[in-house]
N, C-alpha and C. Protein backbone atom coordinates (compact mmCIF):
# COMPACT_ATOMS: atom_id res chain seq x y z
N UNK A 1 20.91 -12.06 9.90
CA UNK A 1 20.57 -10.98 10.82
C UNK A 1 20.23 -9.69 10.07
N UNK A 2 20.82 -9.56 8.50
CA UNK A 2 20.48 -8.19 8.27
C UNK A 2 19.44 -8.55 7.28
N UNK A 3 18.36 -9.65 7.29
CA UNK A 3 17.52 -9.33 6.40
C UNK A 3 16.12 -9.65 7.63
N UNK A 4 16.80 -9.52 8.96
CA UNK A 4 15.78 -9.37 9.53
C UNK A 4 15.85 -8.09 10.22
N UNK A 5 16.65 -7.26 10.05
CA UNK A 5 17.11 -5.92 10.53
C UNK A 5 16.05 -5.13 9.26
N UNK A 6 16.32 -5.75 7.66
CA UNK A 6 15.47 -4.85 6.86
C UNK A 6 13.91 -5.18 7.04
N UNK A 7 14.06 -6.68 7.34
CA UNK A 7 12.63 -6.92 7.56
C UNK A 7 11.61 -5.85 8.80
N UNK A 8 12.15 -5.36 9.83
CA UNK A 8 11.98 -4.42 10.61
C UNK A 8 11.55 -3.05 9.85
N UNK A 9 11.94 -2.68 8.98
CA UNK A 9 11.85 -1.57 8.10
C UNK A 9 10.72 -2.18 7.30
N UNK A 10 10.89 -2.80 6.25
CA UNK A 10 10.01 -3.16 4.99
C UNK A 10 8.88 -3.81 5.61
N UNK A 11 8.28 -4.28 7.07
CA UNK A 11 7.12 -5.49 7.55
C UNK A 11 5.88 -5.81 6.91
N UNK A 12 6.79 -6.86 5.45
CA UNK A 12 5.34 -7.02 4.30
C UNK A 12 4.58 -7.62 5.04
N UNK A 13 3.40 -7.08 3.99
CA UNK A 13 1.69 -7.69 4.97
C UNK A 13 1.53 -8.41 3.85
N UNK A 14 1.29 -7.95 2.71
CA UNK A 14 0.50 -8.48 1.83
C UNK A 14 1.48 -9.93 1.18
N UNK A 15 1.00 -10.38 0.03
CA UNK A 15 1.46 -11.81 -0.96
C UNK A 15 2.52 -10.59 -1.85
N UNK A 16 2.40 -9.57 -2.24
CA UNK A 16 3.18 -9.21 -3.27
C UNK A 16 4.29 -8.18 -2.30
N UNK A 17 4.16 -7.84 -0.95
CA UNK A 17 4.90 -7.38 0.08
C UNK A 17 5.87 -8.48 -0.01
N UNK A 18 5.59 -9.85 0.35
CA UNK A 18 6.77 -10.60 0.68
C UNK A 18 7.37 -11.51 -0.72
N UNK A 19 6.76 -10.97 -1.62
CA UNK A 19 7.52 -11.48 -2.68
C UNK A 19 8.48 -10.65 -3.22
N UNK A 20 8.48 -8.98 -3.30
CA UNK A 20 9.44 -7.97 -3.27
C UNK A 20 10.56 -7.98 -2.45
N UNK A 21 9.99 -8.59 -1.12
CA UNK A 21 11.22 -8.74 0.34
C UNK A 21 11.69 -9.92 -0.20
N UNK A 22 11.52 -11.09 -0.64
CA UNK A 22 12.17 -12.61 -0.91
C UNK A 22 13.02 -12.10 -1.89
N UNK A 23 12.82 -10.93 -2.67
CA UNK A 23 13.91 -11.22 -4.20
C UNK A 23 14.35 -10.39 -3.38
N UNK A 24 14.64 -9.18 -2.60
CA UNK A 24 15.41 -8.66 -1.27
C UNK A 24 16.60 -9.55 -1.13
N UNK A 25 16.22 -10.52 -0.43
CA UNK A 25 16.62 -11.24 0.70
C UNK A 25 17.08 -12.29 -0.10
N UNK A 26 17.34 -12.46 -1.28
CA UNK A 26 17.86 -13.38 -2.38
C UNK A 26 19.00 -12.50 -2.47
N UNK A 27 18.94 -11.30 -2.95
CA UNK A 27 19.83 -10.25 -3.04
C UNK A 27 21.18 -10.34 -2.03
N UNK A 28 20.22 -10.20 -1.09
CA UNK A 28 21.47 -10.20 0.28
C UNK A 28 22.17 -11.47 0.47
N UNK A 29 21.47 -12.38 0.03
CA UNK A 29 22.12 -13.75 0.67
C UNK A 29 23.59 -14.06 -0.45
N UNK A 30 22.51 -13.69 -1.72
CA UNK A 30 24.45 -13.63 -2.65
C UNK A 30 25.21 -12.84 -2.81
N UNK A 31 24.64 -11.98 -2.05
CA UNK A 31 25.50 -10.89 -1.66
C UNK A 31 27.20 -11.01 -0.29
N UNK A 32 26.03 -11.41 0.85
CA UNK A 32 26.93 -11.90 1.78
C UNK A 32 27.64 -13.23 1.56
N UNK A 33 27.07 -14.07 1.09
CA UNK A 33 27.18 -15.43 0.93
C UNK A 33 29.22 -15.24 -0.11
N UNK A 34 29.39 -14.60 -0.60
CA UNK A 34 30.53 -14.23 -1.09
C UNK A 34 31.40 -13.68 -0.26
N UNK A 35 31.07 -12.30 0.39
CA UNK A 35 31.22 -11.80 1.26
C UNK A 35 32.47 -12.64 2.78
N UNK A 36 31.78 -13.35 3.06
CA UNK A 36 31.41 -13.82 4.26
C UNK A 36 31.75 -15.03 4.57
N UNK A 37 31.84 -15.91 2.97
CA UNK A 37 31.74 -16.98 2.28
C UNK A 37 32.90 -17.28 1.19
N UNK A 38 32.80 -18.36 0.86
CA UNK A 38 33.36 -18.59 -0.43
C UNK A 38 33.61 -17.32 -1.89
N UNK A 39 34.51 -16.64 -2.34
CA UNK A 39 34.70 -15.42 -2.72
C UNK A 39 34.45 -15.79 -4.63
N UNK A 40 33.18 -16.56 -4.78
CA UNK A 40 33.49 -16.98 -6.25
C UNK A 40 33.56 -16.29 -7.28
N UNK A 41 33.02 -14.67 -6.99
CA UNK A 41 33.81 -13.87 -8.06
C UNK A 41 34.76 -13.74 -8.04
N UNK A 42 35.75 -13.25 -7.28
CA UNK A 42 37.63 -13.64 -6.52
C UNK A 42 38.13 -14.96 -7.71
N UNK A 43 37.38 -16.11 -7.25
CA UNK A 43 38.05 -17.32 -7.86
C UNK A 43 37.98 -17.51 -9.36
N UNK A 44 36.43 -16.80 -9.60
CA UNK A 44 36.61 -16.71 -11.53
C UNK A 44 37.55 -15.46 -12.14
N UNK A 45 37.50 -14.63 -11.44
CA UNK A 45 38.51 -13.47 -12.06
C UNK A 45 39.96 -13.70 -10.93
N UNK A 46 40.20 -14.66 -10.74
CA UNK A 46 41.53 -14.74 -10.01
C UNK A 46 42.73 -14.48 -11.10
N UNK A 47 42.12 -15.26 -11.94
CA UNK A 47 43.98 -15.25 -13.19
C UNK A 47 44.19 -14.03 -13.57
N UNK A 48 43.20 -13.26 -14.11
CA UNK A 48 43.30 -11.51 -14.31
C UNK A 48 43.78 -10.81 -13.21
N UNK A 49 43.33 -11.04 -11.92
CA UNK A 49 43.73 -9.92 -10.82
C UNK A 49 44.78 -10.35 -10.51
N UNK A 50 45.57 -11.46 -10.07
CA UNK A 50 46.59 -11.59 -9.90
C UNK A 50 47.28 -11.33 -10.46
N UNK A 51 47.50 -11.72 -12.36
CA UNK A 51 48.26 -10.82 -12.98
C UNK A 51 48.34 -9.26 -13.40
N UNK A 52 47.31 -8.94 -13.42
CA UNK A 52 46.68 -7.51 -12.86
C UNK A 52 47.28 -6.56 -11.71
N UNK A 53 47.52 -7.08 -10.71
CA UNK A 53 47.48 -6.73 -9.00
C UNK A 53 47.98 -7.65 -8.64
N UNK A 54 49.23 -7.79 -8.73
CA UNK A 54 50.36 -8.69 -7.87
C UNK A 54 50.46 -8.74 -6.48
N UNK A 55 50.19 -7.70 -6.20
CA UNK A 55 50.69 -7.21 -4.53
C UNK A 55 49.56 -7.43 -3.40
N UNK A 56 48.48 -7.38 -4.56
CA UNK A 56 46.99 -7.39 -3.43
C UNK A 56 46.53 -9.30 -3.22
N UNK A 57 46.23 -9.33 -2.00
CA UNK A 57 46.09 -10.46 -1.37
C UNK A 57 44.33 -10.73 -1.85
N UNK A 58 43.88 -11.15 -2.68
CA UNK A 58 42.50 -10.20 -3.05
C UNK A 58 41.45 -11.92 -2.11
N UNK A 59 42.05 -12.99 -1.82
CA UNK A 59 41.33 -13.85 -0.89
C UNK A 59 41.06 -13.19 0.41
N UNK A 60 41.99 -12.68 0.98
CA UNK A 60 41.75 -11.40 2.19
C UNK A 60 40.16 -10.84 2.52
N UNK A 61 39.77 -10.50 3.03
CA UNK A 61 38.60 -9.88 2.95
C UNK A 61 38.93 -8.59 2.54
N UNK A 62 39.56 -7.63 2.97
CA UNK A 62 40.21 -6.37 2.19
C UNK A 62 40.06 -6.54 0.65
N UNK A 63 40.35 -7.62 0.25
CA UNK A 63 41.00 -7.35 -1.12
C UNK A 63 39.92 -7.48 -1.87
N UNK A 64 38.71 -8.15 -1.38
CA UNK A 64 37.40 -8.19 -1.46
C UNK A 64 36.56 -7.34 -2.06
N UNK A 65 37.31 -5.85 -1.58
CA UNK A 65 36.45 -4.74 -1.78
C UNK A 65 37.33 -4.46 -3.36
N UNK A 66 36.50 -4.91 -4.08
CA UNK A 66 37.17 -4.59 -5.40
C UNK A 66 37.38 -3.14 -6.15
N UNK A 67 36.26 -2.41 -6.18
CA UNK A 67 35.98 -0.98 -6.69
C UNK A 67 37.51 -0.12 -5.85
N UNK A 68 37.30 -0.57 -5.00
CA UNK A 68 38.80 0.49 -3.90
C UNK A 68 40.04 -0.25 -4.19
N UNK A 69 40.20 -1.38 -4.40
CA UNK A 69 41.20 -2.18 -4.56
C UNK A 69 41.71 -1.86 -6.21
N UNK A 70 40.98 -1.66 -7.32
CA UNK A 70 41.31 -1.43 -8.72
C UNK A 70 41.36 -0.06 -8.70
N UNK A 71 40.55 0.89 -7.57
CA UNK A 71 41.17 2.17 -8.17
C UNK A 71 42.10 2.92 -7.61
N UNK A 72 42.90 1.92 -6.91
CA UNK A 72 43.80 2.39 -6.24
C UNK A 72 43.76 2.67 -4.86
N UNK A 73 43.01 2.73 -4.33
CA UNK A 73 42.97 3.13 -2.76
C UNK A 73 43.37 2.31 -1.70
N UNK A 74 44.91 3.14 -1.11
CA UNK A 74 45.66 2.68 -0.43
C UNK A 74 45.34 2.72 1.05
N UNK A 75 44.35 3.36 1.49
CA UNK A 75 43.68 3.07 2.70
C UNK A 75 43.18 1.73 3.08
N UNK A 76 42.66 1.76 4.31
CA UNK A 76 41.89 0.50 4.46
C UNK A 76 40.18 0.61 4.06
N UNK A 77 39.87 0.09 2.94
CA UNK A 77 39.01 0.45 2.04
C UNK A 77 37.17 0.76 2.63
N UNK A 78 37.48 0.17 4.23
CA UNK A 78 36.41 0.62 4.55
C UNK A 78 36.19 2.29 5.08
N UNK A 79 37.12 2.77 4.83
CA UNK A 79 36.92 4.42 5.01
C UNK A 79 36.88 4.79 3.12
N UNK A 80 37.31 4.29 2.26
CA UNK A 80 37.07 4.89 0.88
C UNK A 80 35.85 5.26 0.49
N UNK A 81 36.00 5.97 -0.88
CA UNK A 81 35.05 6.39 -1.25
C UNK A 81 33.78 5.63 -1.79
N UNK A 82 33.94 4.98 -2.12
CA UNK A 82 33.05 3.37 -2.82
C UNK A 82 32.54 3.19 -1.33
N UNK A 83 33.01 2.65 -0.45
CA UNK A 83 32.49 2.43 1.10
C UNK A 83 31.67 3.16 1.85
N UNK A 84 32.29 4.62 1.57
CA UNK A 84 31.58 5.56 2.05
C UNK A 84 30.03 5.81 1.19
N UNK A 85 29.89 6.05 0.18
CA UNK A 85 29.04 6.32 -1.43
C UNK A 85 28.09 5.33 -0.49
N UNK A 86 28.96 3.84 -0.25
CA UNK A 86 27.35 2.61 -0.22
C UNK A 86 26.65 3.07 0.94
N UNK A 87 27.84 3.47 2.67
CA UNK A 87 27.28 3.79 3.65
C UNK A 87 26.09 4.71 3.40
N UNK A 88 26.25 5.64 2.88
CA UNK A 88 24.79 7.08 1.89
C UNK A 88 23.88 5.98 1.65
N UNK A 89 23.71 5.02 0.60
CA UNK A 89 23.05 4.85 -0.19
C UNK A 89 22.34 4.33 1.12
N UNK A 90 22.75 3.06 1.30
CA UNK A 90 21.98 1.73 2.55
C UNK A 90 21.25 2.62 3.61
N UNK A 91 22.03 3.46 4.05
CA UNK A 91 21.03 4.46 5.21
C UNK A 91 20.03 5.33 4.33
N UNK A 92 20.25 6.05 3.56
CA UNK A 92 19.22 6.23 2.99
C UNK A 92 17.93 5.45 2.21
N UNK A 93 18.32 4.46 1.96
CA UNK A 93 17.40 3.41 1.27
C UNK A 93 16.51 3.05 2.46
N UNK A 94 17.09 2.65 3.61
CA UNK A 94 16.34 2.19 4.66
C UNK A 94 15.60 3.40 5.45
N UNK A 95 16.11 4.83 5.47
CA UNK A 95 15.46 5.81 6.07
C UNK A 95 14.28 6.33 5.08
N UNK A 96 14.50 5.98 3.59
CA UNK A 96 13.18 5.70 3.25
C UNK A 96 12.13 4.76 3.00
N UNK A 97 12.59 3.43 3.10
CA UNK A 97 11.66 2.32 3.70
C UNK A 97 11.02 2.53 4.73
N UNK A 98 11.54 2.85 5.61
CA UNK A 98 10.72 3.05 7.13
C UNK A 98 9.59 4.60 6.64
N UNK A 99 10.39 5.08 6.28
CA UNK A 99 8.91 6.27 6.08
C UNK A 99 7.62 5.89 5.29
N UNK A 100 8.29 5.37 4.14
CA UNK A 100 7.14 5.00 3.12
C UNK A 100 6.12 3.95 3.96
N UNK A 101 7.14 2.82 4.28
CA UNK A 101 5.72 1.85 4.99
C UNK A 101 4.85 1.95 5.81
N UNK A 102 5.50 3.06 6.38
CA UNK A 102 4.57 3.72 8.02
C UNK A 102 3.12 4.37 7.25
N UNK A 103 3.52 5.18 6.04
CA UNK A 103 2.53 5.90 5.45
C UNK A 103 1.10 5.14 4.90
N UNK A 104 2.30 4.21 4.04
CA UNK A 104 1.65 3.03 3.41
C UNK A 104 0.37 2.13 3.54
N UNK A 105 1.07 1.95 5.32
CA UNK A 105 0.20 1.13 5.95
C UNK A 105 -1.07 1.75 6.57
N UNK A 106 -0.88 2.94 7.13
CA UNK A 106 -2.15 3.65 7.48
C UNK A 106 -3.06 4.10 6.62
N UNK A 107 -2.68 4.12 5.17
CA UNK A 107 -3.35 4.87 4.50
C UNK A 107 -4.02 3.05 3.88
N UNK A 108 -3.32 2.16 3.61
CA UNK A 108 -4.29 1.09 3.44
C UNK A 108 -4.95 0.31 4.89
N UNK A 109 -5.10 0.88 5.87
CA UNK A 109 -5.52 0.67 6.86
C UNK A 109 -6.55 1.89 7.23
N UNK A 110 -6.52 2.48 6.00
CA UNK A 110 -7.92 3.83 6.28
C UNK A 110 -8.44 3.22 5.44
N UNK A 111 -7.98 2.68 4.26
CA UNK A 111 -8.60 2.41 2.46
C UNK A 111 -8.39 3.78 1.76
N UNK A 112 -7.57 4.46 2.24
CA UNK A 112 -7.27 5.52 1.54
C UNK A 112 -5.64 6.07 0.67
N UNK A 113 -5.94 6.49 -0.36
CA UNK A 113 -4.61 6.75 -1.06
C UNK A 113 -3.28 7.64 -0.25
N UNK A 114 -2.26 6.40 -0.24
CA UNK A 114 -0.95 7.39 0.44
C UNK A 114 -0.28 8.75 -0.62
N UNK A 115 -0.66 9.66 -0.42
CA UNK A 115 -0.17 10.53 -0.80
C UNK A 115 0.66 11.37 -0.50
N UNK A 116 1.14 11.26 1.39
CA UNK A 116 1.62 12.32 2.04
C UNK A 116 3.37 11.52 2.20
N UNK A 117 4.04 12.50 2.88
CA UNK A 117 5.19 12.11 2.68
C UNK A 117 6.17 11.87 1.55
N UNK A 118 6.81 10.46 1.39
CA UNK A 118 7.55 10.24 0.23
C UNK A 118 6.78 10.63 -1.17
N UNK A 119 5.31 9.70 -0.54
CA UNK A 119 4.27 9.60 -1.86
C UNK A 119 3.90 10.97 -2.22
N UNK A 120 4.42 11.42 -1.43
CA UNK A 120 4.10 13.65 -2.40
C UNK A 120 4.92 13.74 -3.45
N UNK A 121 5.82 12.59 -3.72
CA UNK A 121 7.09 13.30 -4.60
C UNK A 121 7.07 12.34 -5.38
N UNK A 122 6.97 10.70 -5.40
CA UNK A 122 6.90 9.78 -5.91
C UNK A 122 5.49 8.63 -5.56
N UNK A 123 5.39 8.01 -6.78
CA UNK A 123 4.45 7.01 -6.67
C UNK A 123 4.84 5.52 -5.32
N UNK A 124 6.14 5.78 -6.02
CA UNK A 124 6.67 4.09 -5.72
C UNK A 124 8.10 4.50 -4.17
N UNK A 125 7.96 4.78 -3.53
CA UNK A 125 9.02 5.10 -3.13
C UNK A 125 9.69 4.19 -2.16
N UNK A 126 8.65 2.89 -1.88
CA UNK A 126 9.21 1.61 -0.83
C UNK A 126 9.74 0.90 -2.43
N UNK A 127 9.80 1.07 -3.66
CA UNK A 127 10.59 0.00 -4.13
C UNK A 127 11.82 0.72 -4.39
N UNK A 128 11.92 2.70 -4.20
CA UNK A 128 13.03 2.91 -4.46
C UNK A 128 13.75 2.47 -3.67
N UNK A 129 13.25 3.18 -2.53
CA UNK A 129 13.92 2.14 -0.93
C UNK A 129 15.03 0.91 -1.56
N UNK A 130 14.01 -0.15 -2.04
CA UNK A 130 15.27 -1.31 -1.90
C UNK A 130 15.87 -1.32 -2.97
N UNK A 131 15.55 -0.85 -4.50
CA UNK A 131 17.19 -0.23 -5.14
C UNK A 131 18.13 0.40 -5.21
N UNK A 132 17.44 1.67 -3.66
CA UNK A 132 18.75 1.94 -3.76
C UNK A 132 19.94 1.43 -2.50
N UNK A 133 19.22 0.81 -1.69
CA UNK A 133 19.96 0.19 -0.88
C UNK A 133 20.88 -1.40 -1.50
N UNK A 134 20.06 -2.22 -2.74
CA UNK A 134 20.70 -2.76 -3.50
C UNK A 134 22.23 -2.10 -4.38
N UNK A 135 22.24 -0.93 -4.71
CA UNK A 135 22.80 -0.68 -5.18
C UNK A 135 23.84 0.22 -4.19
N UNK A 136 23.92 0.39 -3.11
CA UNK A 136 24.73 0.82 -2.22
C UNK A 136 25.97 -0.46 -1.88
N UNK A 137 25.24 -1.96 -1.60
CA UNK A 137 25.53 -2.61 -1.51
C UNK A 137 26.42 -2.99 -2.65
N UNK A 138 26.16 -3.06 -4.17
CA UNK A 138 27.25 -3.22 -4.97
C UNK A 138 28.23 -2.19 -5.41
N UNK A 139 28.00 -1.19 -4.43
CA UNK A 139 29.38 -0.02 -4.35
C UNK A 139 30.48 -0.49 -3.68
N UNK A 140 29.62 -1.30 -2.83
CA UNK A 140 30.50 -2.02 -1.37
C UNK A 140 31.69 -2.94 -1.27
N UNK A 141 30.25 -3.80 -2.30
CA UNK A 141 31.24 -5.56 -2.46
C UNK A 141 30.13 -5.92 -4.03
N UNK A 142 30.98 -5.45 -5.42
CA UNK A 142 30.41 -5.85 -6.70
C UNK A 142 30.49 -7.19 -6.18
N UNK A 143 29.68 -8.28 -7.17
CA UNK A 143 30.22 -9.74 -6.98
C UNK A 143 29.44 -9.76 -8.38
N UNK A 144 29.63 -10.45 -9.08
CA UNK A 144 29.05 -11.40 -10.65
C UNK A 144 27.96 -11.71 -10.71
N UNK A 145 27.59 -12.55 -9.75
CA UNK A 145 25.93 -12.82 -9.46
C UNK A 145 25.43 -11.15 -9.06
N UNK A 146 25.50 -10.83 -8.49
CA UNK A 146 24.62 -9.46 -7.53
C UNK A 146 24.76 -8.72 -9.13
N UNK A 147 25.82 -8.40 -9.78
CA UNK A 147 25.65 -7.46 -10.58
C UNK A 147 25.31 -7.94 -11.79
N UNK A 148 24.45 -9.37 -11.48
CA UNK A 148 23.82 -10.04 -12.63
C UNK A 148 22.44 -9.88 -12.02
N UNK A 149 21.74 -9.90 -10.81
CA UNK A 149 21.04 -9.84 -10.54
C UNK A 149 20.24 -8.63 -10.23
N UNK A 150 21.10 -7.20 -10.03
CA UNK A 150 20.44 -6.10 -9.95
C UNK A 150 19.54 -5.76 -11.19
N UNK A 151 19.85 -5.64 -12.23
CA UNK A 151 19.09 -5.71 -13.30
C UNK A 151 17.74 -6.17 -12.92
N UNK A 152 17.60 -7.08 -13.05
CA UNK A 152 16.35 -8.25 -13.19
C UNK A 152 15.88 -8.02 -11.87
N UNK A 153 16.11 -7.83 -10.75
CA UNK A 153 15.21 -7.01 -9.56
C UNK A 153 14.97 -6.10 -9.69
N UNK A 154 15.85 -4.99 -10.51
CA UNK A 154 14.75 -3.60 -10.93
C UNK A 154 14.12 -3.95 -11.38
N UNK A 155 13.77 -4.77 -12.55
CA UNK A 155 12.87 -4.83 -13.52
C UNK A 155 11.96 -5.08 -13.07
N UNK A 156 11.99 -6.77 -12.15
CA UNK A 156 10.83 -7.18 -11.08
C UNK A 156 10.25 -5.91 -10.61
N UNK A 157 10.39 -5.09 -9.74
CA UNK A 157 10.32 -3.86 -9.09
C UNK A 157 9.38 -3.05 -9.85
N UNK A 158 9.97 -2.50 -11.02
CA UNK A 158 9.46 -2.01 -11.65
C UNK A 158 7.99 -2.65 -12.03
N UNK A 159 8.21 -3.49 -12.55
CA UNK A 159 6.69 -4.44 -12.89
C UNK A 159 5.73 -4.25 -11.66
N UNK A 160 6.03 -4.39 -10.51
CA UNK A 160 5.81 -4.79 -9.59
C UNK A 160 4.63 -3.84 -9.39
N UNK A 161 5.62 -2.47 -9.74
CA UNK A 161 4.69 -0.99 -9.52
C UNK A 161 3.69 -0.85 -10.48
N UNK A 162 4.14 -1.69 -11.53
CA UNK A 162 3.01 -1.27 -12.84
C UNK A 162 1.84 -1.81 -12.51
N UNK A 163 1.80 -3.63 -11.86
CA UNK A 163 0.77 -4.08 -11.20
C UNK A 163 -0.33 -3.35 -10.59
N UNK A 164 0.95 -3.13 -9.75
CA UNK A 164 -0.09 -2.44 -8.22
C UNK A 164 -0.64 -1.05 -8.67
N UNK A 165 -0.41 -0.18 -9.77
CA UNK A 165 -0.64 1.06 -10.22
C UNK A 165 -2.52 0.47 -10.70
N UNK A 166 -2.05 -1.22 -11.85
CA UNK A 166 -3.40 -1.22 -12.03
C UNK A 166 -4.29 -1.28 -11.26
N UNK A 167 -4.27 -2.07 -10.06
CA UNK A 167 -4.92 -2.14 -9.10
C UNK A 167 -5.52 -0.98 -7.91
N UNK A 168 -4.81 -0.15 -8.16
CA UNK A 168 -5.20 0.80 -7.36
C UNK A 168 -5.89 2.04 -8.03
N UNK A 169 -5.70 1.86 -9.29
CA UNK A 169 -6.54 2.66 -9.99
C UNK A 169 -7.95 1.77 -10.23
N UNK A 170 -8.14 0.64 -10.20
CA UNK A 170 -9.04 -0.02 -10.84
C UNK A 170 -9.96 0.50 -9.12
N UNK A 171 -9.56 0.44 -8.24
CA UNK A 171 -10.23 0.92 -6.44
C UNK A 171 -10.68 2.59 -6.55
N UNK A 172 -9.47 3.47 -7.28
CA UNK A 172 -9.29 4.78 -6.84
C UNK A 172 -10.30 5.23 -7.95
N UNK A 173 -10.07 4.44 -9.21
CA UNK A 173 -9.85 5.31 -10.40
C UNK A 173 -10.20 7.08 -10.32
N UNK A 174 -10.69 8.21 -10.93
CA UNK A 174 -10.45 9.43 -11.10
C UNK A 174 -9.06 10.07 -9.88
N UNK A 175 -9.72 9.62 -8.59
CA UNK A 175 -8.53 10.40 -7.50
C UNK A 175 -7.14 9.45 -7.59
N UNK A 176 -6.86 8.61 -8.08
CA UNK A 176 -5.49 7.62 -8.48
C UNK A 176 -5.12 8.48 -10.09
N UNK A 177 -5.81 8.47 -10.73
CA UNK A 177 -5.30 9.52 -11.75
C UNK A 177 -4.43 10.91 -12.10
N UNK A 178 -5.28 11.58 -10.84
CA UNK A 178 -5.05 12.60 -10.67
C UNK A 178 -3.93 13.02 -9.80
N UNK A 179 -3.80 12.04 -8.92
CA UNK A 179 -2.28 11.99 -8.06
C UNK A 179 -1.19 11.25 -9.11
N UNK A 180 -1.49 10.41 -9.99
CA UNK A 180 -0.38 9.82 -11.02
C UNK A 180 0.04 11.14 -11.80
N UNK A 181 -0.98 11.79 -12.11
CA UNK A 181 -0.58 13.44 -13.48
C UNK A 181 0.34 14.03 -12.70
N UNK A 182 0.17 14.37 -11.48
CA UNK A 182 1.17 15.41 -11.27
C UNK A 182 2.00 14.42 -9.96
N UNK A 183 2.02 13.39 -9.74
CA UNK A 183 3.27 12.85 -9.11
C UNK A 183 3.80 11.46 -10.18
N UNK A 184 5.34 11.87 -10.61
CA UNK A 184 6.07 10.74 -11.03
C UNK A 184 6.32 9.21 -10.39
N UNK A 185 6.23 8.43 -11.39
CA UNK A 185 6.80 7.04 -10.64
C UNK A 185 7.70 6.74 -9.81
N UNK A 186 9.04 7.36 -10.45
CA UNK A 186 10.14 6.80 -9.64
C UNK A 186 11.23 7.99 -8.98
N UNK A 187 11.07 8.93 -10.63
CA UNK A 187 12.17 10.13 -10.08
C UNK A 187 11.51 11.28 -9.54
N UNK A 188 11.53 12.09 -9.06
CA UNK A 188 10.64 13.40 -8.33
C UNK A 188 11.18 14.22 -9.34
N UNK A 189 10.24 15.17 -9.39
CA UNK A 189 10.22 16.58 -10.21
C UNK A 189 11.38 17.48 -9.46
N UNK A 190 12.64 17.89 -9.37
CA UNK A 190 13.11 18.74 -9.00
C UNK A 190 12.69 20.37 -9.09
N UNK A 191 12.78 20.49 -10.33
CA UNK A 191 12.31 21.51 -10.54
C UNK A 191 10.79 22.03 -9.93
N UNK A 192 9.71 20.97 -9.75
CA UNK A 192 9.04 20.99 -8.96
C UNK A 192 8.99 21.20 -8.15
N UNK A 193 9.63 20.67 -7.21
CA UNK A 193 10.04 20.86 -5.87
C UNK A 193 10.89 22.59 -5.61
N UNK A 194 11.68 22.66 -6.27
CA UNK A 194 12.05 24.29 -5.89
C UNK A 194 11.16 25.17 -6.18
N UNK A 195 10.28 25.22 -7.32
CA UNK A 195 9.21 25.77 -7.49
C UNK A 195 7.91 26.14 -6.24
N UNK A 196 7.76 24.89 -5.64
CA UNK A 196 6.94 25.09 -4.86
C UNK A 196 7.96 25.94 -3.49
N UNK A 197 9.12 25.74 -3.06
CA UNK A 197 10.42 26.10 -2.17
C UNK A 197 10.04 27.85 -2.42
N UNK A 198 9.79 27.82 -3.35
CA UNK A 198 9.74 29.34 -3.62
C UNK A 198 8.30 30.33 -3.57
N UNK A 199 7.33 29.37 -3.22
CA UNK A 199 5.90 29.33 -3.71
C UNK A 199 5.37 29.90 -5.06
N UNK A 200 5.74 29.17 -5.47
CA UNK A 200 5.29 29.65 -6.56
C UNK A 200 4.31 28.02 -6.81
């Protein structure tokens, strides 16, 4: 249900749209699939945490939440800080998916370069979208696989953008240039940004 909740947000059109959403949705599945499921990071680090953390029931779903559980947090860990941190990240990841693709799509539905919105500040901002909602998610619930796999989906990601950069310059070239010089790939210019805050 929640990778058709993101699918609502992200609605790839293209072959390289739904190959970004599949390593997504690979993401989520070993994500929950632990979760939800069989706890096999739990069962390979069982002999450490138990002797580790005597007291914590860590098969529990509570005990699950590892980051709150090792640093102590005696609450019920879905109000902690790790919980809270991912709640930020996932809503924000998805409140910028939905912007970027809306943009996205009209502007390749004019044949024209998205520049407005996210794309004023960044090149790539539907793949920040899903790292950083990936990475909200392993604030949430780390697991072995996921935090073997975030890596290697940025990277994908990353590539992903380098592709599509060629391609859209090879369509745009001079006006794709000229929006690459003064807008970054991934991180936004801060200082930029207050600069202009100030008009200058």
């Amino acid at each position: 249900m929640f990778i058709i909740f993101a699918f609502s947000f992200a609605t790839p059109r293209t072959k390289r749209d739904w190959r970004s959403f599949g390593a997504f949705s690979a993401f989520l599945v070993a994500l929950f699939t632990e979760m939800y499921g069989f706890p096999l990071t739990i069962y390979l680090l069982s002999g450490w945490l138990g002797s580790r953390y005597p007291e914590i029931d860590f098969l529990a779903h509570d005990g699950g939440h590892l980051l709150e559980m090792l640093f102590g947090w005696q609450a019920n860990p879905h109000f902690g800080p790790f919980h809270v941190a991912s709640y930020v990240l996932i809503a924000g990841g998805f409140i910028l998916l939905a912007r970027s693709w809306g943009i996205l799509y009209e502007a390749q539905r004019r044949r024209e370069l998205a520049t407005s919105g996210p794309y004023a500040r960044v090149r790539h901002p539907q793949y920040i979208g899903f790292i950083v909602i990936m990475a909200g998610f392993l604030l949430q619930w780390p697991t072995l696989i996921t935090l073997a796999m975030f890596p290697i989906l940025t990277w994908m990601y990353v590539r992903l953008a380098r592709r599509e950069e060629r391609e859209i310059r090879a369509e745009f070239g001079t006006q794709y240039d000229n929006y690459a010089e003064r807008t970054p790939a991934f991180f936004p210019r801060l200082g930029g940004a207050l600069m202009r805050s100030h008009g200058a």
